[in-house]
Structures are given as structure tokens and as C-alpha cells.
Protein backbone atom coordinates (compact mmCIF):
# COMPACT_ATOMS: atom_id res chain seq x y z
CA UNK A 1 -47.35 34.09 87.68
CA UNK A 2 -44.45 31.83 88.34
CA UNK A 3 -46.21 28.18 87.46
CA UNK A 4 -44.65 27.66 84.70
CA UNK A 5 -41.10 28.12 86.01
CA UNK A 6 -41.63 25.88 89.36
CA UNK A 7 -42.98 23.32 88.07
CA UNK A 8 -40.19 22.55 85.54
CA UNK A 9 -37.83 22.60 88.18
CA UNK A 10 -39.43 19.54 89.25
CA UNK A 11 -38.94 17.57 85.66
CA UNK A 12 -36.02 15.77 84.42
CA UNK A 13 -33.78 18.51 81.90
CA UNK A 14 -34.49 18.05 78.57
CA UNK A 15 -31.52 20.23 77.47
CA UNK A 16 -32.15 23.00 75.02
CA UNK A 17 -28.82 23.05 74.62
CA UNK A 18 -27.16 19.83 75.20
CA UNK A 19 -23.36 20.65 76.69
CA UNK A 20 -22.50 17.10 75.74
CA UNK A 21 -23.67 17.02 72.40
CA UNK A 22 -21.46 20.50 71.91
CA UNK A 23 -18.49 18.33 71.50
CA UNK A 24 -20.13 18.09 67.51
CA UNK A 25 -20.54 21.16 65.62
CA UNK A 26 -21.63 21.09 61.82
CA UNK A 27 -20.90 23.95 60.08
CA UNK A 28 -22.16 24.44 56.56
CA UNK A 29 -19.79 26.36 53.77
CA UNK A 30 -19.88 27.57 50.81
CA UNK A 31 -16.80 29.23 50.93
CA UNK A 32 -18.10 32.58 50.58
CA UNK A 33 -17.08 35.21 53.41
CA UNK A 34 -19.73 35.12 55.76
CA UNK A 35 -19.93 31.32 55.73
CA UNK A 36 -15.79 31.04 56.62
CA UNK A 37 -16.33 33.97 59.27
CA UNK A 38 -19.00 31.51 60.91
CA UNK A 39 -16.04 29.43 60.61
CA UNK A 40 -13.88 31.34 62.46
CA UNK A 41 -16.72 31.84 65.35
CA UNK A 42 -17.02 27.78 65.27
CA UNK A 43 -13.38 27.24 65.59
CA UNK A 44 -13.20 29.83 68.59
CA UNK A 45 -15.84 27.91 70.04
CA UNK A 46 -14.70 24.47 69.33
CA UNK A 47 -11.24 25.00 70.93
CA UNK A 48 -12.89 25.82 74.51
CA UNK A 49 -15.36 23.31 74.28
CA UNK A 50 -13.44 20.76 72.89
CA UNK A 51 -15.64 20.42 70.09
CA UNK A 52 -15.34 18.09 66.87
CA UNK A 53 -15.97 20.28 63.84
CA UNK A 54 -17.56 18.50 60.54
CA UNK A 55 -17.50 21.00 57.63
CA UNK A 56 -19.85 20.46 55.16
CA UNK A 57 -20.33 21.79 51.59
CA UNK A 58 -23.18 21.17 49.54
CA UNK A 59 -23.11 21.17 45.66
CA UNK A 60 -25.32 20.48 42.28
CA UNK A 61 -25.16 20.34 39.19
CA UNK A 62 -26.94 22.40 36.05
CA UNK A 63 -27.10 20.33 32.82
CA UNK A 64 -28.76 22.24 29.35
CA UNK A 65 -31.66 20.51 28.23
CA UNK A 66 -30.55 20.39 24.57
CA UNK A 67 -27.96 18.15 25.92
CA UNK A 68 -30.51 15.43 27.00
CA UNK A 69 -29.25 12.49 24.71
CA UNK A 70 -25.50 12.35 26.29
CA UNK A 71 -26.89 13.86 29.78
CA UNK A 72 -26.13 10.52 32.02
CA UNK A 73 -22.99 10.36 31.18
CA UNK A 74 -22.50 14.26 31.23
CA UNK A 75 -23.96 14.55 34.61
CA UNK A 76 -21.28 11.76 35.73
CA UNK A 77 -18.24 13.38 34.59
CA UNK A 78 -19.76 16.55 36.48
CA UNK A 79 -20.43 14.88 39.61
CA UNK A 80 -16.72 13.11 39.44
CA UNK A 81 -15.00 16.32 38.91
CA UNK A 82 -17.13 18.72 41.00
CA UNK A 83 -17.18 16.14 43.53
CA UNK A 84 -13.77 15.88 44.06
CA UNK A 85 -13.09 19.92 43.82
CA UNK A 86 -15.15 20.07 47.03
CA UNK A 87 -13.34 17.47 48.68
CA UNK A 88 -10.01 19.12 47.81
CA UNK A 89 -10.90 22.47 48.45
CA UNK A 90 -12.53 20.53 52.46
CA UNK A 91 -9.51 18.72 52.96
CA UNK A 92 -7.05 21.82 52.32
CA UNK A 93 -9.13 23.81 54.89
CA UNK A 94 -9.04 20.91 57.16
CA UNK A 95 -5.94 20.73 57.17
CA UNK A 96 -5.25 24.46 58.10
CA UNK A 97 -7.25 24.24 60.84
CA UNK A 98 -5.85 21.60 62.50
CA UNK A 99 -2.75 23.27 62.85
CA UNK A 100 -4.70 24.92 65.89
CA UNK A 101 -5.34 23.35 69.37
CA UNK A 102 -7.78 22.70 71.79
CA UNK A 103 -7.33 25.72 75.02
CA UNK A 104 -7.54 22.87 77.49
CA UNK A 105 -5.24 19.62 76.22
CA UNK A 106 -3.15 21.93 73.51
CA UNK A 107 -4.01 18.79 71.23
CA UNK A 108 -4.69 19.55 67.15
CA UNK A 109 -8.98 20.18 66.41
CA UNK A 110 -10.06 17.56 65.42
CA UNK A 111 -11.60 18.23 61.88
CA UNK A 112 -14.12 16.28 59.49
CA UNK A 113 -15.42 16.85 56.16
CA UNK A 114 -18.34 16.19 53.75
CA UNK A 115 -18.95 17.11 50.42
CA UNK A 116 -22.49 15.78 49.03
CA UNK A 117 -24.39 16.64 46.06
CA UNK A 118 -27.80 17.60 46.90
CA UNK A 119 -29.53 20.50 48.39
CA UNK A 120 -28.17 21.87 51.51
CA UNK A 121 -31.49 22.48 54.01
CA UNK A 122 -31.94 18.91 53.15
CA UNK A 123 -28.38 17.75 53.73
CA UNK A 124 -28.19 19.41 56.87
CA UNK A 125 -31.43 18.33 58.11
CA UNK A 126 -30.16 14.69 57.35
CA UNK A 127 -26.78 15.14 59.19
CA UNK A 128 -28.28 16.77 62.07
CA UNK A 129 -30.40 13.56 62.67
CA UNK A 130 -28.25 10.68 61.66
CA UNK A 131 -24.76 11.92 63.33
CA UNK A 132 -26.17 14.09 66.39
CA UNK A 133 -24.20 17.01 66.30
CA UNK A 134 -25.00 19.70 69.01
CA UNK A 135 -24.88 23.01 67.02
CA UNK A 136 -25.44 24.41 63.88
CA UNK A 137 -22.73 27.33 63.11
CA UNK A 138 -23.96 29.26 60.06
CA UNK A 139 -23.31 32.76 58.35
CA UNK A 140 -26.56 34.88 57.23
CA UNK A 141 -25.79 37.61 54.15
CA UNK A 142 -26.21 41.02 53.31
CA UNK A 143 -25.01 44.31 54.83
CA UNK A 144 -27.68 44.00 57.61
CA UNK A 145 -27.36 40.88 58.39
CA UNK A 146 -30.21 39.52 60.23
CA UNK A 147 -32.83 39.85 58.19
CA UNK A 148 -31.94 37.05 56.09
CA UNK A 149 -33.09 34.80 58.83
CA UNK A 150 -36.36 36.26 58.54
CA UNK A 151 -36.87 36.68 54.67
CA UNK A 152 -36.25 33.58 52.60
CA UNK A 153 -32.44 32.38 53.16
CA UNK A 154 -30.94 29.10 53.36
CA UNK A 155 -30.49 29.77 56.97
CA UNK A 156 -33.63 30.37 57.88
CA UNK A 157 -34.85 27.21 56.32
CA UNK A 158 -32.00 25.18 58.22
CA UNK A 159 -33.71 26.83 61.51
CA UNK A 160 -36.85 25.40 60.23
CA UNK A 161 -35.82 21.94 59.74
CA UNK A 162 -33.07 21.00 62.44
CA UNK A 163 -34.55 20.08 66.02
CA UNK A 164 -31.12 21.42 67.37
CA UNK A 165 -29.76 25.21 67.85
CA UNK A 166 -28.35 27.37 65.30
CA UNK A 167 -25.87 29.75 65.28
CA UNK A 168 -26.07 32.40 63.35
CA UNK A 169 -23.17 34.62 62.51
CA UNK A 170 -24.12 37.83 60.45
CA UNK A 171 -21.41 38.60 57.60
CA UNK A 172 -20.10 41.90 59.19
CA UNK A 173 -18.94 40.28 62.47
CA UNK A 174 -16.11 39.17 63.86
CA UNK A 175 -15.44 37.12 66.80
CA UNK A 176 -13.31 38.70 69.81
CA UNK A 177 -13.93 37.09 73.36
CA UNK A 178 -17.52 35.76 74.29
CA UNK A 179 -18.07 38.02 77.38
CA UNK A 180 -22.01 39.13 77.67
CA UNK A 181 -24.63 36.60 76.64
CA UNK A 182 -28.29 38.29 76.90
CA UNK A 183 -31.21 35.74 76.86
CA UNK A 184 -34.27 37.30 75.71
CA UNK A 185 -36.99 35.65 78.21
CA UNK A 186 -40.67 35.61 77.32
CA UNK A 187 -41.22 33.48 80.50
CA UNK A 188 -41.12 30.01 79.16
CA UNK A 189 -41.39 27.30 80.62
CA UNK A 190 -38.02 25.91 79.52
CA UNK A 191 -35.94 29.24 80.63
CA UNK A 192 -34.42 27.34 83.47
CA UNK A 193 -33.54 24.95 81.30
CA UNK A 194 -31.81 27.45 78.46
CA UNK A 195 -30.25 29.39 81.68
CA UNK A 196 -28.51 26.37 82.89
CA UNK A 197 -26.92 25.49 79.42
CA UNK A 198 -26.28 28.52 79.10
CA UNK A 199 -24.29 29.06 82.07
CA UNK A 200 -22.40 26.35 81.04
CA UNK A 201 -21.54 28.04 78.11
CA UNK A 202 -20.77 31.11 79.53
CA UNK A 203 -18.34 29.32 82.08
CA UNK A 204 -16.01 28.20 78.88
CA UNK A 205 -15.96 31.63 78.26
CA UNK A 206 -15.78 33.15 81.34
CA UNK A 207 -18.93 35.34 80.24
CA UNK A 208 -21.73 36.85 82.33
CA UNK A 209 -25.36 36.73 81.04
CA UNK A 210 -28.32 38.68 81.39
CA UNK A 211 -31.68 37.31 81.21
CA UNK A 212 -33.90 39.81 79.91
CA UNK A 213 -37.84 40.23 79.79
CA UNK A 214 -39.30 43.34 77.92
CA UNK A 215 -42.59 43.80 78.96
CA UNK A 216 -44.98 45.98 77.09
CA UNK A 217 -48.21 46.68 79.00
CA UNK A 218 -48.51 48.51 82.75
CA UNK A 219 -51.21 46.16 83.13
CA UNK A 220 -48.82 43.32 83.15
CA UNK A 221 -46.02 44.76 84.70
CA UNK A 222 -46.56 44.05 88.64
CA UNK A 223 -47.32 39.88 86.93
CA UNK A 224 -44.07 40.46 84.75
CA UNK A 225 -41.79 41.89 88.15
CA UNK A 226 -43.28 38.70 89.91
CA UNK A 227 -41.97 36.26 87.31
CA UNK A 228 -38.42 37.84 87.04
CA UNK A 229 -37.73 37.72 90.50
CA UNK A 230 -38.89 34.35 90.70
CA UNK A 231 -36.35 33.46 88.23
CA UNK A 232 -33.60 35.29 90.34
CA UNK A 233 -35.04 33.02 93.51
CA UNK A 234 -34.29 29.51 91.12
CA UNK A 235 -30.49 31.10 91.16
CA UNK A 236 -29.68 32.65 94.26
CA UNK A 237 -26.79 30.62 94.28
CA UNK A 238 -25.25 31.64 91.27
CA UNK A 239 -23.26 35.53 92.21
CA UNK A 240 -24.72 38.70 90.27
CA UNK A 241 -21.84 39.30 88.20
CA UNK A 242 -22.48 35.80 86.70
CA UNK A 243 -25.85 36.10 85.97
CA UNK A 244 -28.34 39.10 86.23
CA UNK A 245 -32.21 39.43 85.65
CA UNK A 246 -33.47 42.64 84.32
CA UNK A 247 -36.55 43.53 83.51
CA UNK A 248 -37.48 46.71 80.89
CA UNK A 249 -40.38 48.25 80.39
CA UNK A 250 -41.36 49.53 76.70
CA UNK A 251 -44.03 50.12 74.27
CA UNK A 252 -42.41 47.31 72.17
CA UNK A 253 -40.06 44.00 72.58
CA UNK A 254 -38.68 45.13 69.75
CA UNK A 255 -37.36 48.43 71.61
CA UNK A 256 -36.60 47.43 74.62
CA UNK A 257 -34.22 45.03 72.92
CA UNK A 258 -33.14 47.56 70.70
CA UNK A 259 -32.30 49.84 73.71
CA UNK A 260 -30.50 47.21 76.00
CA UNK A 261 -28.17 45.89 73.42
CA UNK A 262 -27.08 49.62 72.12
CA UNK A 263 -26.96 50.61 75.80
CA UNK A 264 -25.19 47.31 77.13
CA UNK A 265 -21.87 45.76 75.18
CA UNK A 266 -23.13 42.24 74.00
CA UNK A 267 -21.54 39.44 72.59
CA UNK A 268 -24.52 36.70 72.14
CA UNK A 269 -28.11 36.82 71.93
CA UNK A 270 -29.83 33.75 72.75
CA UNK A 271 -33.73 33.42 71.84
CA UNK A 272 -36.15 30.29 71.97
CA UNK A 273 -37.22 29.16 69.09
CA UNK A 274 -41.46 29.22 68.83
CA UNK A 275 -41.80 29.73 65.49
CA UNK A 276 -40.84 32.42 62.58
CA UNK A 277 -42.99 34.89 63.90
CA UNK A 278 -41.40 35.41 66.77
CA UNK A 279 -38.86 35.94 65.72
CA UNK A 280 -40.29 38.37 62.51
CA UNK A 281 -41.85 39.89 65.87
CA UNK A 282 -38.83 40.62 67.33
CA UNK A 283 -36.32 41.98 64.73
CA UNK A 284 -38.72 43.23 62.04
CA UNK A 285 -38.80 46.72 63.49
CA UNK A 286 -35.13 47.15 63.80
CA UNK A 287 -34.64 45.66 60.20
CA UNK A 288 -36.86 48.29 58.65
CA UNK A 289 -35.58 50.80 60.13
CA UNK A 290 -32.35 49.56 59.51
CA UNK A 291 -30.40 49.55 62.70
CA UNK A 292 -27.06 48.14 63.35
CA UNK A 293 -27.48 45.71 66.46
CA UNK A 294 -28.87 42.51 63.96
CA UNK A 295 -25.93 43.03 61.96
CA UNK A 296 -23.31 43.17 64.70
CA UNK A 297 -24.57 40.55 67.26
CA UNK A 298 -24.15 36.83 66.32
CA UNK A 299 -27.63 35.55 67.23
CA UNK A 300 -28.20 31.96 69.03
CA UNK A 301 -31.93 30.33 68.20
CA UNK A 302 -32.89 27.75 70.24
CA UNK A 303 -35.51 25.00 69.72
CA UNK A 304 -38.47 24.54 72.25
């Protein structure tokens, strides 16, 4: 069954993951570790894409009830003084990192900040629309990493609300080089479309990617071999050792992804984005049974 795949070939690209709009990356902070190691992954990024990095930290403030009758002007002093923390605390990291350059023009990053009061899914959500950054660059927490996408965290709610990819760095990682970028294929109709930007990507990196179904019936197997190849067909021109197709067969997704990435050294994985349970679908197995490839792979989620 290779419809789907020829006939978006013959639309205009909608890009899943606009190259352009990479030159903006929002990254959200709250100064804890995980969030500055998604830091460090969105500086590494930034400096081969020459990307424009906005940090943003979001903050409230708690007032006590019984102090209802001077709260307005309680809640202003807060807002003055926790305000300006933030923007101290934004503007000393800025500054740090602008002591580093861009790979290509050995210029300073260019570095913006943003502290608001307000809640942060929301804040994000807002940015994401009225500035039109590229890429969300967030940390998940906890030992394992992953799972926090799935169960309740504020970066799982960010991945609900922006209309743009996330990033998603889990707390126990740490960037290196960007060398192997697995896509995990269900045979979308977009996946040319994902493949291309991510080729791009891959290119600033010098990376290979491998574009990998897992299917889980014999029944559909012979369909499954049919659409992989014709995938390979739309990129004949593109060598091996850039790109590769490979095709798994298991009783699961879940395991065959499981087996590939503790089989095959990988730096990236790249899903689209249908909706939460897909994405429950595909991890919730490994997080049960608490195995280490969620916690160790930064995980890329983009939107149909």
C-alpha cells in the first residue's frame, strides 16, 4: 500500500519541521537541572543551525488569604521583586552564553530573554504563536525520564498545546555529537515530509538516520515490506550511509523499538505526533518495565 506516500509527493511541503523557522528556538527554564541540560542540547543545536535562542522563565506568586485586606499592594511588591530576580538571574545566563559562537560565522549566539508571570503551558503556547519560533527545547524529570511526557508533566501539556515540535531532553542525558537519528514510521502520509527535514537536520550534524517501521502482524508484513521499499524508491538518490529503511518484525512496536535502539547506538528519536496515545502506545511498555532507552535518548515529537 504505497497511496499515501505518492500522492504527497505530488503536494506542496507543509514542513513538519520547518528548517527556516529553526533559526528560533524557545526554551523554557526553571533553572532546575534537567531544564539547563535541555539548555545545553539547545545551545549545541543553535550554534550549527544558527539558531536565535529566547529563554523563557515562567513565575507566580502565592499570597495567604488572611492577608486579603493589604493583598494588592502585597501582590505588587511580589511581582516587582520576583519579577526582576528572574530577569537578573535570564540576563546573567544570557550573558554566559553568548560568550559562545555560531560553528559557521564564529559570531557570539545571539540570546533573548523573557520572564512573565503566569502559567507556563499557557505562556509557551502564547509565544509559540505570536513570535514563530521553530522548536520547543524542553527537559522532562525523574530518574526514567520519559514517562513524564506521558503522565501529567508540564511537558507533556506544552506538547499538547504548541502546533510546533518539541524537544524533549530527559534529565539523565547529556549531549555529545548528533550522529544517528531513528524516525519511527507508522507509514504516514507526511513521512516524506518529516524525512526531508530531517535530513536537513542530520546534514548540520553530519548524522545518518534510519527510518524505522515495526510491524506486528504476518498478515501485514508482505503490505508493510511493500511500503518500506517504496519509501527507499522516493530516495534513491540520497546514499545508504545517509539514510537507511529498515523494517522489524515483532509482537509489539513497543519491542521492536526497544530492541533497535539497545541494539543500534542512537542519538535522536523522532516520532509524529497523533495524539497521547500513541505515544502512551509506544513507551508505556518500556516505562513499566523500567528500561533505560526513554531515559537516555532525547526524544523529538512532531506535530501532524
Amino acid at each position: 500500500m504505497t497511496t499515501a506516500i505518492a500522492s504527497d509527493q505530488k503536494v506542496a511541503h507543509q514542513r513538519v519541521l520547518n528548517a527556516q523557522k529553526l533559526a528560533r528556538l524557545l526554551v523554557p527554564l526553571d533553572f532546575s537541572e534537567c531544564s539547563l541540560n535541555a539548555l545545553d542540547y539547545a545551545v549545541a543545536l543553535a550554534r550549527k543551525v544558527n539558531a536565535e535562542l529566547t529563554l523563557y522563565h515562567g513565575y507566580h506568586i502565592v499570597s495567604d488569604s488572611d492577608l486579603a485586606p493589604i493583598a494588592a499592594s502585597y501582590v505588587g511588591q511580589q511581582v516587582e521583586q520576583q519579577q526582576k530576580l528572574w530577569e537578573d538571574r535570564l540576563d546573567e545566563l544570557a550573558a554566559q552564553l553568548r560568550q559562545q559562537t555560531y560553528e559557521a560565522t564564529n559570531t557570539p549566539l545571539k540570546v533573548r530573554t523573557i520572564a512573565k508571570m503566569g502559567l507556563v503551558v499557557d505562556d509557551v503556547a502564547d509565544l509559540v504563536e505570536e513570535e514563530g519560533f521553530g522548536l520547543v527545547v524542553m527537559g522532562t524529570k525523574g530518574s526514567s525520564g520519559l514517562e513524564k511526557i506521558l503522565f501529567g508533566s508540564v511537558t507533556a501539556a506544552v506538547i499538547d498545546r504548541v502546533q510546533i515540535p518539541v524537544l524533549a531532553i530527559p534529565k539523565d542525558c547529556r549531549f555529545k555529537q548528533l550522529d544517528h537519528i531513528v524516525y519511527g514510521t507508522n507509514f504516514d502520509a507526511k513521512d516524506i515530509q518529516v524525512i526531508d527535514d530531517l535530513l536537513e537536520l542530520a546534514n548540520a550534524f553530519d548524522a545518518r538516520i534510519t527510518a524505522l517501521h515495526v510491524s506486528t502482524s504476518d498478515a501485514e508484513l508482505a503490505s508493510d515490506q511493500q511500503e518500506i521499499e517504496a519509501l527507499r524508491d522516493s530516495y534513491w538518490f540520497t546514499p545508504l550511509e545517509r539514510l537507511d529503511f529498515q523494517l522489524r518484525r515483532e509482537e509489539s512496536a513497543q519491542k521492536g523499538l526497544e530492541h533497535y535502539l539497545q541494539e543500534h547506538q542512537t542519538d535522536l528519536l523522532a516520532v509524529l505526533r497523533q495524539n497521547r496515545t500513541f505515544l502512551e502506545r509506544l513507551l508505556e511498555k518500556s516505562v513499566s518495565r523500567g528500561l533505560a532507552f526513554h531515559c537516555q535518548v532525547p526524544l523529538l515529537i512532531l506535530r501532524k
